[in-house]
C-alpha atoms as a PDB file:
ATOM      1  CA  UNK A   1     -67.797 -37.115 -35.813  1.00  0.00           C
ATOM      2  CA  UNK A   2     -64.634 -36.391 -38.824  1.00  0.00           C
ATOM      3  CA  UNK A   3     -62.396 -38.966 -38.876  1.00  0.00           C
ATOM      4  CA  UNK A   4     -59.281 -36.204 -37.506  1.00  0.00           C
ATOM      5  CA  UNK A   5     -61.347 -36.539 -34.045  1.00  0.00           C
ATOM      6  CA  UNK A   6     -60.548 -39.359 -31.164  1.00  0.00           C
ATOM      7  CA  UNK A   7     -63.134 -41.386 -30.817  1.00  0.00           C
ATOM      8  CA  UNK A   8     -65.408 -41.322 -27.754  1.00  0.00           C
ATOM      9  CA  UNK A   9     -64.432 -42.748 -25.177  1.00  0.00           C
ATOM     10  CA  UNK A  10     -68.411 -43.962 -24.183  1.00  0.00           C
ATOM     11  CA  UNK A  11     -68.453 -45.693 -27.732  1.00  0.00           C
ATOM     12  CA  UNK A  12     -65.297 -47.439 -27.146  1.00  0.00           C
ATOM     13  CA  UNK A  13     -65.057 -48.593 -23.670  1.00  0.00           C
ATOM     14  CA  UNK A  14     -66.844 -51.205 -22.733  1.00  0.00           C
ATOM     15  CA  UNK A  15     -69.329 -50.957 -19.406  1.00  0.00           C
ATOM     16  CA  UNK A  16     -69.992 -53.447 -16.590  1.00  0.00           C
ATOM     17  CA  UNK A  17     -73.690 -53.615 -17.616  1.00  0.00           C
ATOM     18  CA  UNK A  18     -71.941 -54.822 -21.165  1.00  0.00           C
ATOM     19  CA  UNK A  19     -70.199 -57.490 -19.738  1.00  0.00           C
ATOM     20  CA  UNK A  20     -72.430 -58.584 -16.925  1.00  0.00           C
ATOM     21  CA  UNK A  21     -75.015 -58.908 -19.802  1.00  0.00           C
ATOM     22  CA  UNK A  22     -72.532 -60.320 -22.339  1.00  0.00           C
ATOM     23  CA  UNK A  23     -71.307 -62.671 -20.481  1.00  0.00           C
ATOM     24  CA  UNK A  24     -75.286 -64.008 -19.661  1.00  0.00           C
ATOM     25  CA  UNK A  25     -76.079 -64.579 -22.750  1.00  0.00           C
ATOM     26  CA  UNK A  26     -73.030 -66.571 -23.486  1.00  0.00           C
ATOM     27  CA  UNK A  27     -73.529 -68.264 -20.013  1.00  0.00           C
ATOM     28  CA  UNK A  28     -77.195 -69.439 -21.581  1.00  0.00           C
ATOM     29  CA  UNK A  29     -76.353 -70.302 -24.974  1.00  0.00           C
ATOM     30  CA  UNK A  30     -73.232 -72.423 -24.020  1.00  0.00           C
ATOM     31  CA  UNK A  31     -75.836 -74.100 -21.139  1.00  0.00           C
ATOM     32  CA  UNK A  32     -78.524 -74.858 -23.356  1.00  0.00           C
ATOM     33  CA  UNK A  33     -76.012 -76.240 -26.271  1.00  0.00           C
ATOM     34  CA  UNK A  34     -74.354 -78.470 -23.291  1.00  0.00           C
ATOM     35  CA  UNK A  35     -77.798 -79.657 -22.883  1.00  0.00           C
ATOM     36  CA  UNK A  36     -78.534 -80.554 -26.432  1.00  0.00           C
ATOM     37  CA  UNK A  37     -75.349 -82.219 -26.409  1.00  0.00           C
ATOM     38  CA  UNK A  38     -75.602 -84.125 -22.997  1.00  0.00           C
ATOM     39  CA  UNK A  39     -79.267 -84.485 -22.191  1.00  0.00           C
ATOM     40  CA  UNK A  40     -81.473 -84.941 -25.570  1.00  0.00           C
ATOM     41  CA  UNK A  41     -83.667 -87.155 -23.911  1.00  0.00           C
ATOM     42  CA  UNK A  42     -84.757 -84.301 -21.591  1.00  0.00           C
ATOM     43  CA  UNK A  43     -85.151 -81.756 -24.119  1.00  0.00           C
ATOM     44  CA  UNK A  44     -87.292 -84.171 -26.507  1.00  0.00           C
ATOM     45  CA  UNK A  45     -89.915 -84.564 -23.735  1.00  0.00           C
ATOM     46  CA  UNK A  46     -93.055 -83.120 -24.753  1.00  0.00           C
ATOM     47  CA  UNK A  47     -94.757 -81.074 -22.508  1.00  0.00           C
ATOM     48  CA  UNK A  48     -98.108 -80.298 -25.187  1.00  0.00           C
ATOM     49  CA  UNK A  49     -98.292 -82.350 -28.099  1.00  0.00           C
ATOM     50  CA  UNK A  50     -96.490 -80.870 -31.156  1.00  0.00           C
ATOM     51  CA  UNK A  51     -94.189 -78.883 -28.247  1.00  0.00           C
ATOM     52  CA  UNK A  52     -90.902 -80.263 -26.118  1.00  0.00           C
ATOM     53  CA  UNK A  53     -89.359 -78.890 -23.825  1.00  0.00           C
ATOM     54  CA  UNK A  54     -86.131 -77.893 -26.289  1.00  0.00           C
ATOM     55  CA  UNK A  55     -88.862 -75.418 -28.070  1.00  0.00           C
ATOM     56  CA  UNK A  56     -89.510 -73.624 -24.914  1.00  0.00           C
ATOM     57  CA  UNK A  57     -86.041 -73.382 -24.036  1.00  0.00           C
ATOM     58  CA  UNK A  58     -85.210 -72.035 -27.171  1.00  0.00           C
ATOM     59  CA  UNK A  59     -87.646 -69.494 -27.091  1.00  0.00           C
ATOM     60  CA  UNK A  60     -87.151 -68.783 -23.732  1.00  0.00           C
ATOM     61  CA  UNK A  61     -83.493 -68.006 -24.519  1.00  0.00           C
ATOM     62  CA  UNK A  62     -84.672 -66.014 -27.737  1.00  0.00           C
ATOM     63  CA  UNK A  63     -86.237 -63.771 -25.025  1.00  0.00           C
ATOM     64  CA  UNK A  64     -83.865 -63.440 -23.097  1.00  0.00           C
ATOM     65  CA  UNK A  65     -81.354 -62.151 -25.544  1.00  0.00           C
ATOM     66  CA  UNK A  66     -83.562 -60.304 -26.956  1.00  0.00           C
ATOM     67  CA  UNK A  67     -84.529 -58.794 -22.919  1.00  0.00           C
ATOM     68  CA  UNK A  68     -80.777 -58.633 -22.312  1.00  0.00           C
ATOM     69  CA  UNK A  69     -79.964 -56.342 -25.125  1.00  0.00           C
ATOM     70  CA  UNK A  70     -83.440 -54.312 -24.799  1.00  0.00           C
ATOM     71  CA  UNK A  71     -81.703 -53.368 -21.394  1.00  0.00           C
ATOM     72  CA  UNK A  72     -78.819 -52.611 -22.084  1.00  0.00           C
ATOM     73  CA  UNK A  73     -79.807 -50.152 -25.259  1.00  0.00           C
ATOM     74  CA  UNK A  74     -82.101 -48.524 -22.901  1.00  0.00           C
ATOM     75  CA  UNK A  75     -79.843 -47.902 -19.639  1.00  0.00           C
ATOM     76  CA  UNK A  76     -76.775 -46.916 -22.125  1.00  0.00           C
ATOM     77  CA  UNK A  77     -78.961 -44.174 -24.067  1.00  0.00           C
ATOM     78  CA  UNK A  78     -79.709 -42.516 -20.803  1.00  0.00           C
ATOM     79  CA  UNK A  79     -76.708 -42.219 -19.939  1.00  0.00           C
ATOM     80  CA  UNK A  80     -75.497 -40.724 -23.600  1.00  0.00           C
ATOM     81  CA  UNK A  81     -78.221 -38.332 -22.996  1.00  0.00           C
ATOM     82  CA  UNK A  82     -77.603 -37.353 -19.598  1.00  0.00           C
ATOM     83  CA  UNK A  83     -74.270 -36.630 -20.882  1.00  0.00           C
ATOM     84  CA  UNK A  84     -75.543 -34.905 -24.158  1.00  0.00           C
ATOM     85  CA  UNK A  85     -78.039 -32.155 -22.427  1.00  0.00           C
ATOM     86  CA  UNK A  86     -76.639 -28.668 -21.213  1.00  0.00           C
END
């Protein structure tokens, strides 16, 4: 792309998938800091000693960002190269 060109259009505009996933992640991350904020005593049980219950919420929301954005880089390259192909 030269910089005389418009942009693309599929670069720029954001997709449903985007903000469906977008706005799960935030929907997690703001859930899990309301319960470090509001229920500590919950997240410090320990489930196995050495592990509580924050740790495998934290991981577990790790994952699912990490999920979250492994979807959407997957569906949005098919679709780039769906549109790319003769």
């Amino acid at each position: 792309m030269h910089y005389d060109e418009p942009p693309n259009t599929a670069v720029v505009k954001p997709t449903r998938l985007a903000l469906l996933l977008s706005l799960s992640i935030v929907v997690a991350y703001f859930g899990f800091i309301l319960m470090v904020a509001l229920a500590k005593p919950l997240l410090g049980t320990v489930l196995v000693p050495g592990v509580s219950l924050a740790l495998i919420l934290a991981a577990g929301l790790l994952l699912f960002c990490i999920v979250a954005s492994s979807i959407f880089v997957i569906v949005e390259n098919r679709k780039t190269g769906k549109r790319e192909a003769p």
